[in-house]
PDB file of N, CA and C in Angstrom:
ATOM      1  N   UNK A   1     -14.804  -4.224   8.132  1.00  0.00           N
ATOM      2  CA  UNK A   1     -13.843  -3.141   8.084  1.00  0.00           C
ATOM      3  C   UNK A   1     -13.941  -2.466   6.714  1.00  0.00           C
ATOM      4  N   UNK A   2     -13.931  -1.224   6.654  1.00  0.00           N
ATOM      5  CA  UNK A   2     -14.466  -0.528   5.600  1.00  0.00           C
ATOM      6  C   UNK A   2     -12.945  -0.518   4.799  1.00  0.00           C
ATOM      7  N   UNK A   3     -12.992   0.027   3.246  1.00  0.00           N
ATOM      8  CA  UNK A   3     -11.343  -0.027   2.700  1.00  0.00           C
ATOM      9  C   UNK A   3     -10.411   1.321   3.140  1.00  0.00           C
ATOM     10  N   UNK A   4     -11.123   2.062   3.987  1.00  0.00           N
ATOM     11  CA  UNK A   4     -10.447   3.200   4.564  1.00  0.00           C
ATOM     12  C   UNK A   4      -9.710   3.029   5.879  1.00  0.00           C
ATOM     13  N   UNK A   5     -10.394   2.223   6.158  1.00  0.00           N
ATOM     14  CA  UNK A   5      -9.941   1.591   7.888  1.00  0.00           C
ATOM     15  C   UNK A   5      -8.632   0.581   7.322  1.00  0.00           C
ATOM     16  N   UNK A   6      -9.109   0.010   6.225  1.00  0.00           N
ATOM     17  CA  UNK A   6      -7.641  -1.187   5.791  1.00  0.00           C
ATOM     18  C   UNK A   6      -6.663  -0.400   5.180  1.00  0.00           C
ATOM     19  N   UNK A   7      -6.960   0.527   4.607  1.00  0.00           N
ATOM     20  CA  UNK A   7      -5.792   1.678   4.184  1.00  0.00           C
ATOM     21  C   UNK A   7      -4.992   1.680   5.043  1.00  0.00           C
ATOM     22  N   UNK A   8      -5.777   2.574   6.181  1.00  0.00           N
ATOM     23  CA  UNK A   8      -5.203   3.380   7.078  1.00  0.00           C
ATOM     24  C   UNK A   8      -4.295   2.013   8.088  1.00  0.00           C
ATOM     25  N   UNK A   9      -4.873   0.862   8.340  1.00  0.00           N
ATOM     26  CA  UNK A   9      -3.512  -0.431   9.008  1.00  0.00           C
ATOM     27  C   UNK A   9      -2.654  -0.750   8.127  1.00  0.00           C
ATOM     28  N   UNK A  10      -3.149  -0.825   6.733  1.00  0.00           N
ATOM     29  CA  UNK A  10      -1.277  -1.048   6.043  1.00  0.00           C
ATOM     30  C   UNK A  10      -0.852  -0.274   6.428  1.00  0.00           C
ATOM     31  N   UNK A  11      -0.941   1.436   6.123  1.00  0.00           N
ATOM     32  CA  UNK A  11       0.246   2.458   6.031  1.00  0.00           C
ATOM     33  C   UNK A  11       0.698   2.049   7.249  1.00  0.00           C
ATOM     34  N   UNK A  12       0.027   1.978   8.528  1.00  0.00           N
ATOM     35  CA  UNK A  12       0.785   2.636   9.762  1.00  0.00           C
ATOM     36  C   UNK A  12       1.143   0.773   9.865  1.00  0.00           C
ATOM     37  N   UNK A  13       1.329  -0.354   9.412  1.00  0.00           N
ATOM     38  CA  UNK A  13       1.984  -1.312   9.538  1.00  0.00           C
ATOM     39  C   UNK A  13       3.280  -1.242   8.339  1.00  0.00           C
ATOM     40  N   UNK A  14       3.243  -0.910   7.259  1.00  0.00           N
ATOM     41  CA  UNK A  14       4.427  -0.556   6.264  1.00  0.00           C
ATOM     42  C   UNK A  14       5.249   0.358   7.255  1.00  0.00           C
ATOM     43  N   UNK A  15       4.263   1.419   7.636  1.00  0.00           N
ATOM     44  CA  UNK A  15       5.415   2.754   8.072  1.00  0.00           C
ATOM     45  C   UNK A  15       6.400   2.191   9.397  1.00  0.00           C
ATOM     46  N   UNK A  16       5.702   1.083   9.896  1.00  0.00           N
ATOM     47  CA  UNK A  16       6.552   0.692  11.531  1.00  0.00           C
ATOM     48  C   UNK A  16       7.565  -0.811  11.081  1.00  0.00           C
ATOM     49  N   UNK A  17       7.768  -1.088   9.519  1.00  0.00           N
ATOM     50  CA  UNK A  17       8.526  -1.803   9.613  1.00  0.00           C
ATOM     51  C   UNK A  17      10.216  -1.043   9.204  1.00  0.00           C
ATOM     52  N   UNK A  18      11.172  -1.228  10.047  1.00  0.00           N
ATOM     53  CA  UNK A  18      12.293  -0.457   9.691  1.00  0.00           C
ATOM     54  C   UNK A  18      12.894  -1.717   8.668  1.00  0.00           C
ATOM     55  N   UNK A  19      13.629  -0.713   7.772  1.00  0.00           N
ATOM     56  CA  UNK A  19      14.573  -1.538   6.820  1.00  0.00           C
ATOM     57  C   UNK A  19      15.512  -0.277   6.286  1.00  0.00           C
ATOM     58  N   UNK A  20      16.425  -0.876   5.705  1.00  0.00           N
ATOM     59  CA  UNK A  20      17.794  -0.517   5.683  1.00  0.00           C
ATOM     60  C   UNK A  20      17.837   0.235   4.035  1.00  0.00           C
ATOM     61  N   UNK A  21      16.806  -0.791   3.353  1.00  0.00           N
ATOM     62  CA  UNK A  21      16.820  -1.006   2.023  1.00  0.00           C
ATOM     63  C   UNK A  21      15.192  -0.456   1.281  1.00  0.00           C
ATOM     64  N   UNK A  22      14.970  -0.759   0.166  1.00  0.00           N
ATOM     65  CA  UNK A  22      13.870  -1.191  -0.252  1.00  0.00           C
ATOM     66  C   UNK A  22      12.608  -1.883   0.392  1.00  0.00           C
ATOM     67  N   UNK A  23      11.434  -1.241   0.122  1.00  0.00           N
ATOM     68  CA  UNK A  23      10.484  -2.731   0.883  1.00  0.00           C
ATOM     69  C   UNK A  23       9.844  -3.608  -0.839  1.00  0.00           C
ATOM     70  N   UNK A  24       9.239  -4.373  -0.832  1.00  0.00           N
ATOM     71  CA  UNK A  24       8.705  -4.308  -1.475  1.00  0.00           C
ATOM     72  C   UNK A  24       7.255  -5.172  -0.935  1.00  0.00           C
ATOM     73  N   UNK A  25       6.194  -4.636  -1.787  1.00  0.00           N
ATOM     74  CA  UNK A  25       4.367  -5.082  -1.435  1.00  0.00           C
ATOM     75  C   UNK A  25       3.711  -5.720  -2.562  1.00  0.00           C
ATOM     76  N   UNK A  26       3.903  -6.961  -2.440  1.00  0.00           N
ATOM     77  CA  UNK A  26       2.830  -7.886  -3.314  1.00  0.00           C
ATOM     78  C   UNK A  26       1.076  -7.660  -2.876  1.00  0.00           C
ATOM     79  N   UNK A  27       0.542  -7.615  -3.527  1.00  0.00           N
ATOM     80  CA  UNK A  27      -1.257  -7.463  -3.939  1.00  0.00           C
ATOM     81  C   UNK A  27      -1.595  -8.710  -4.429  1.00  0.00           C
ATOM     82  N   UNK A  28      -2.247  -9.713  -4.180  1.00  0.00           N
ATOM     83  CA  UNK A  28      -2.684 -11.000  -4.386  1.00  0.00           C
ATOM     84  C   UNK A  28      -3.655 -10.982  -4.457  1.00  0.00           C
ATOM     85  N   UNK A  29      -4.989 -11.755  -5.693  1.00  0.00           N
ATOM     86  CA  UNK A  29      -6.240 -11.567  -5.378  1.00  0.00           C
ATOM     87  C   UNK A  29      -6.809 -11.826  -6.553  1.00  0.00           C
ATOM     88  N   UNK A  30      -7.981 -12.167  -6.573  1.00  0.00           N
ATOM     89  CA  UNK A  30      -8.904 -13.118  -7.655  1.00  0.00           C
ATOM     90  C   UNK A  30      -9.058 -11.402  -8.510  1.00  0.00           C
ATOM     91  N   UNK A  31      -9.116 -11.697 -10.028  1.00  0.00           N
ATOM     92  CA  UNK A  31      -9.660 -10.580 -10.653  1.00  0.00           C
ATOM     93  C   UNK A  31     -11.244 -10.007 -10.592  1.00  0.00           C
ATOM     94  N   UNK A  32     -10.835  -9.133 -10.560  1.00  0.00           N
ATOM     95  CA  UNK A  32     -12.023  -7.890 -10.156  1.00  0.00           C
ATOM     96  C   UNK A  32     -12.133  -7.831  -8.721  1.00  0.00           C
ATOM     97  N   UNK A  33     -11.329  -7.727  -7.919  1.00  0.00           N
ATOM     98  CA  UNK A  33     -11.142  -8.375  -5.975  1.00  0.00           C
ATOM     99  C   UNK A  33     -11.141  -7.335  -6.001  1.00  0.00           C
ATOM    100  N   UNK A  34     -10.382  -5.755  -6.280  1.00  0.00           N
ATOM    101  CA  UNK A  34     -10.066  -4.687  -5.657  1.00  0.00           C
ATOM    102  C   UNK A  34      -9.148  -4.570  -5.285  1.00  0.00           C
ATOM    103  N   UNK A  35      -7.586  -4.964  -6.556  1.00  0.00           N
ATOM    104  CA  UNK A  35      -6.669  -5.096  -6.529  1.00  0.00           C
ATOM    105  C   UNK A  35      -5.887  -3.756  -6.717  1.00  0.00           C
ATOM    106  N   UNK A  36      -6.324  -3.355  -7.659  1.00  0.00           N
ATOM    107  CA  UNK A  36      -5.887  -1.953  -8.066  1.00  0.00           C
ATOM    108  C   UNK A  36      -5.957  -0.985  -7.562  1.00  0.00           C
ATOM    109  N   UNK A  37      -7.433  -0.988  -7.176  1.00  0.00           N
ATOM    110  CA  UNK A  37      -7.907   0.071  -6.136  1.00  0.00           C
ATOM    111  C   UNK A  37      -7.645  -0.186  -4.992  1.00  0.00           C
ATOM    112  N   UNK A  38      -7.135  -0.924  -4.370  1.00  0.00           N
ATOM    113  CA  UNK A  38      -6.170  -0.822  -2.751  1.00  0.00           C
ATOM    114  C   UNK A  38      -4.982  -0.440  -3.223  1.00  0.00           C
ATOM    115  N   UNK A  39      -4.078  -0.890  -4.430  1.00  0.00           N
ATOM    116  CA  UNK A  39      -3.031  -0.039  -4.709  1.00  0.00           C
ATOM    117  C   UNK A  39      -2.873   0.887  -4.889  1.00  0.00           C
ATOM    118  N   UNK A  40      -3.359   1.419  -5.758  1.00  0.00           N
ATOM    119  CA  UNK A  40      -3.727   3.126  -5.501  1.00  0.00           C
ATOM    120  C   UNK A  40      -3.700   3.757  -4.856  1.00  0.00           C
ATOM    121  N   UNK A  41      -4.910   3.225  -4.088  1.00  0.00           N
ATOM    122  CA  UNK A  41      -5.148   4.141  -2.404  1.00  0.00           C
ATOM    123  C   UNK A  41      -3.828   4.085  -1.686  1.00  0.00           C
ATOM    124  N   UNK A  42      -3.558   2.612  -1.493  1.00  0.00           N
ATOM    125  CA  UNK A  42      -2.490   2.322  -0.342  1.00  0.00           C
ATOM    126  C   UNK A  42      -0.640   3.494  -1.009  1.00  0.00           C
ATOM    127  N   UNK A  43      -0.668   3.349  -2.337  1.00  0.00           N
ATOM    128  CA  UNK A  43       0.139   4.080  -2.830  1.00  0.00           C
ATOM    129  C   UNK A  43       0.056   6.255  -2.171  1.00  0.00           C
ATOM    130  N   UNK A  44      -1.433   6.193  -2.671  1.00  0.00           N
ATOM    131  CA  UNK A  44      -1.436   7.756  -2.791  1.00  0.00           C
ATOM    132  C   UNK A  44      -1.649   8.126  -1.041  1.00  0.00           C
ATOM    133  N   UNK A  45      -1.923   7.032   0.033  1.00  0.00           N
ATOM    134  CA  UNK A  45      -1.824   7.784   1.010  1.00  0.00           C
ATOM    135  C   UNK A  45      -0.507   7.574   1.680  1.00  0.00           C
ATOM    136  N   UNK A  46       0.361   6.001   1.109  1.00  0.00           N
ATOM    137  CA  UNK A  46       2.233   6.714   1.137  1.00  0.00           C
ATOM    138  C   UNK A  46       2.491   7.792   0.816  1.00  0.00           C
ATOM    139  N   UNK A  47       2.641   8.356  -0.312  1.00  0.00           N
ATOM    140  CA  UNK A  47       3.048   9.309  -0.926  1.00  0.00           C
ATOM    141  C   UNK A  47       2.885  10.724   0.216  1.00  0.00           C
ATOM    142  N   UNK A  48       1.515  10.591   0.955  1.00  0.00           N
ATOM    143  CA  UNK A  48       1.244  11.368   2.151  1.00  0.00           C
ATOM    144  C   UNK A  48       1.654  11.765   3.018  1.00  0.00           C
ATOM    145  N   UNK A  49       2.030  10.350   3.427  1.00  0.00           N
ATOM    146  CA  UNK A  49       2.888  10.347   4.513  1.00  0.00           C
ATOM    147  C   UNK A  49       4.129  10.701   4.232  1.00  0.00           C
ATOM    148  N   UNK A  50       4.816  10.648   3.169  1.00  0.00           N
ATOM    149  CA  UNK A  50       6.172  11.058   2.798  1.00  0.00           C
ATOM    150  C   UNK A  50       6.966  10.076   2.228  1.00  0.00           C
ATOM    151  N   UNK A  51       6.202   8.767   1.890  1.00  0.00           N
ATOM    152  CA  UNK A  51       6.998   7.935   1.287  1.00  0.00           C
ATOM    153  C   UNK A  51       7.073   7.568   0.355  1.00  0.00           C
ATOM    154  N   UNK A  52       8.410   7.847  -0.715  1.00  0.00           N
ATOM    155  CA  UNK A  52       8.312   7.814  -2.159  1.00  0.00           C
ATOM    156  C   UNK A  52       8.061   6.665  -2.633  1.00  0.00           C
ATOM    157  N   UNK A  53       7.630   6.293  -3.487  1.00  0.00           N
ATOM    158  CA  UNK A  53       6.903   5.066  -4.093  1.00  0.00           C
ATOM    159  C   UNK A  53       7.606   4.865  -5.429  1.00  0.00           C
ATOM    160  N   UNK A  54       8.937   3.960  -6.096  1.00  0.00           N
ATOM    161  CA  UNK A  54       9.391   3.894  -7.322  1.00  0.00           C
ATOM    162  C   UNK A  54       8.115   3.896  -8.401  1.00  0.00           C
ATOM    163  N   UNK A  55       7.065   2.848  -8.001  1.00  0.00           N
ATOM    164  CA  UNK A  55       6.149   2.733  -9.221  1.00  0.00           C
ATOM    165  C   UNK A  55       5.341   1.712  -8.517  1.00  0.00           C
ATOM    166  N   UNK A  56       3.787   1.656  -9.562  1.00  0.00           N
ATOM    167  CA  UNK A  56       3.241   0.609  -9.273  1.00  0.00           C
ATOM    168  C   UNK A  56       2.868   0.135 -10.602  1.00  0.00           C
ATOM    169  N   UNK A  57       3.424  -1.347 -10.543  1.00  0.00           N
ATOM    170  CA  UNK A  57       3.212  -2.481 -11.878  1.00  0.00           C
ATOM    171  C   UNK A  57       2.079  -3.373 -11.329  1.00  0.00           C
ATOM    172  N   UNK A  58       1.737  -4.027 -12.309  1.00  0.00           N
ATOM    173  CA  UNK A  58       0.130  -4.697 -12.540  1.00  0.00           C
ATOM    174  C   UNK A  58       0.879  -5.820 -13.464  1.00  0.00           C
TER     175      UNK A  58
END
């Protein structure tokens, strides 16, 4: 599965969980895994979809 195809199942699995509140998304992963760069992505194609993002910490 390419990291565009895994993008694209978080968002539309984040976007189908309802909550009332806050979500929040832990990133787990050996350094240099492609931690950052799925956050990013996974961040800037929320933002796309319409969902505001407080921040992303490291």
């Amino acid at each position: 599965m390419e990291l565009r195809d895994r993008i694209d199942f978080l968002c539309k699995t984040i976007l189908a969980i309802k909550t009332a509140g806050r979500l929040v998304l832990g990133i787990d992963g050996l350094s240099r895994s492609g931690k950052t760069t799925l956050a990013n992505q996974l961040s800037q194609t929320l933002r796309e979809q319409g969902i505001s993002m407080n921040g992303l910490h490291s």
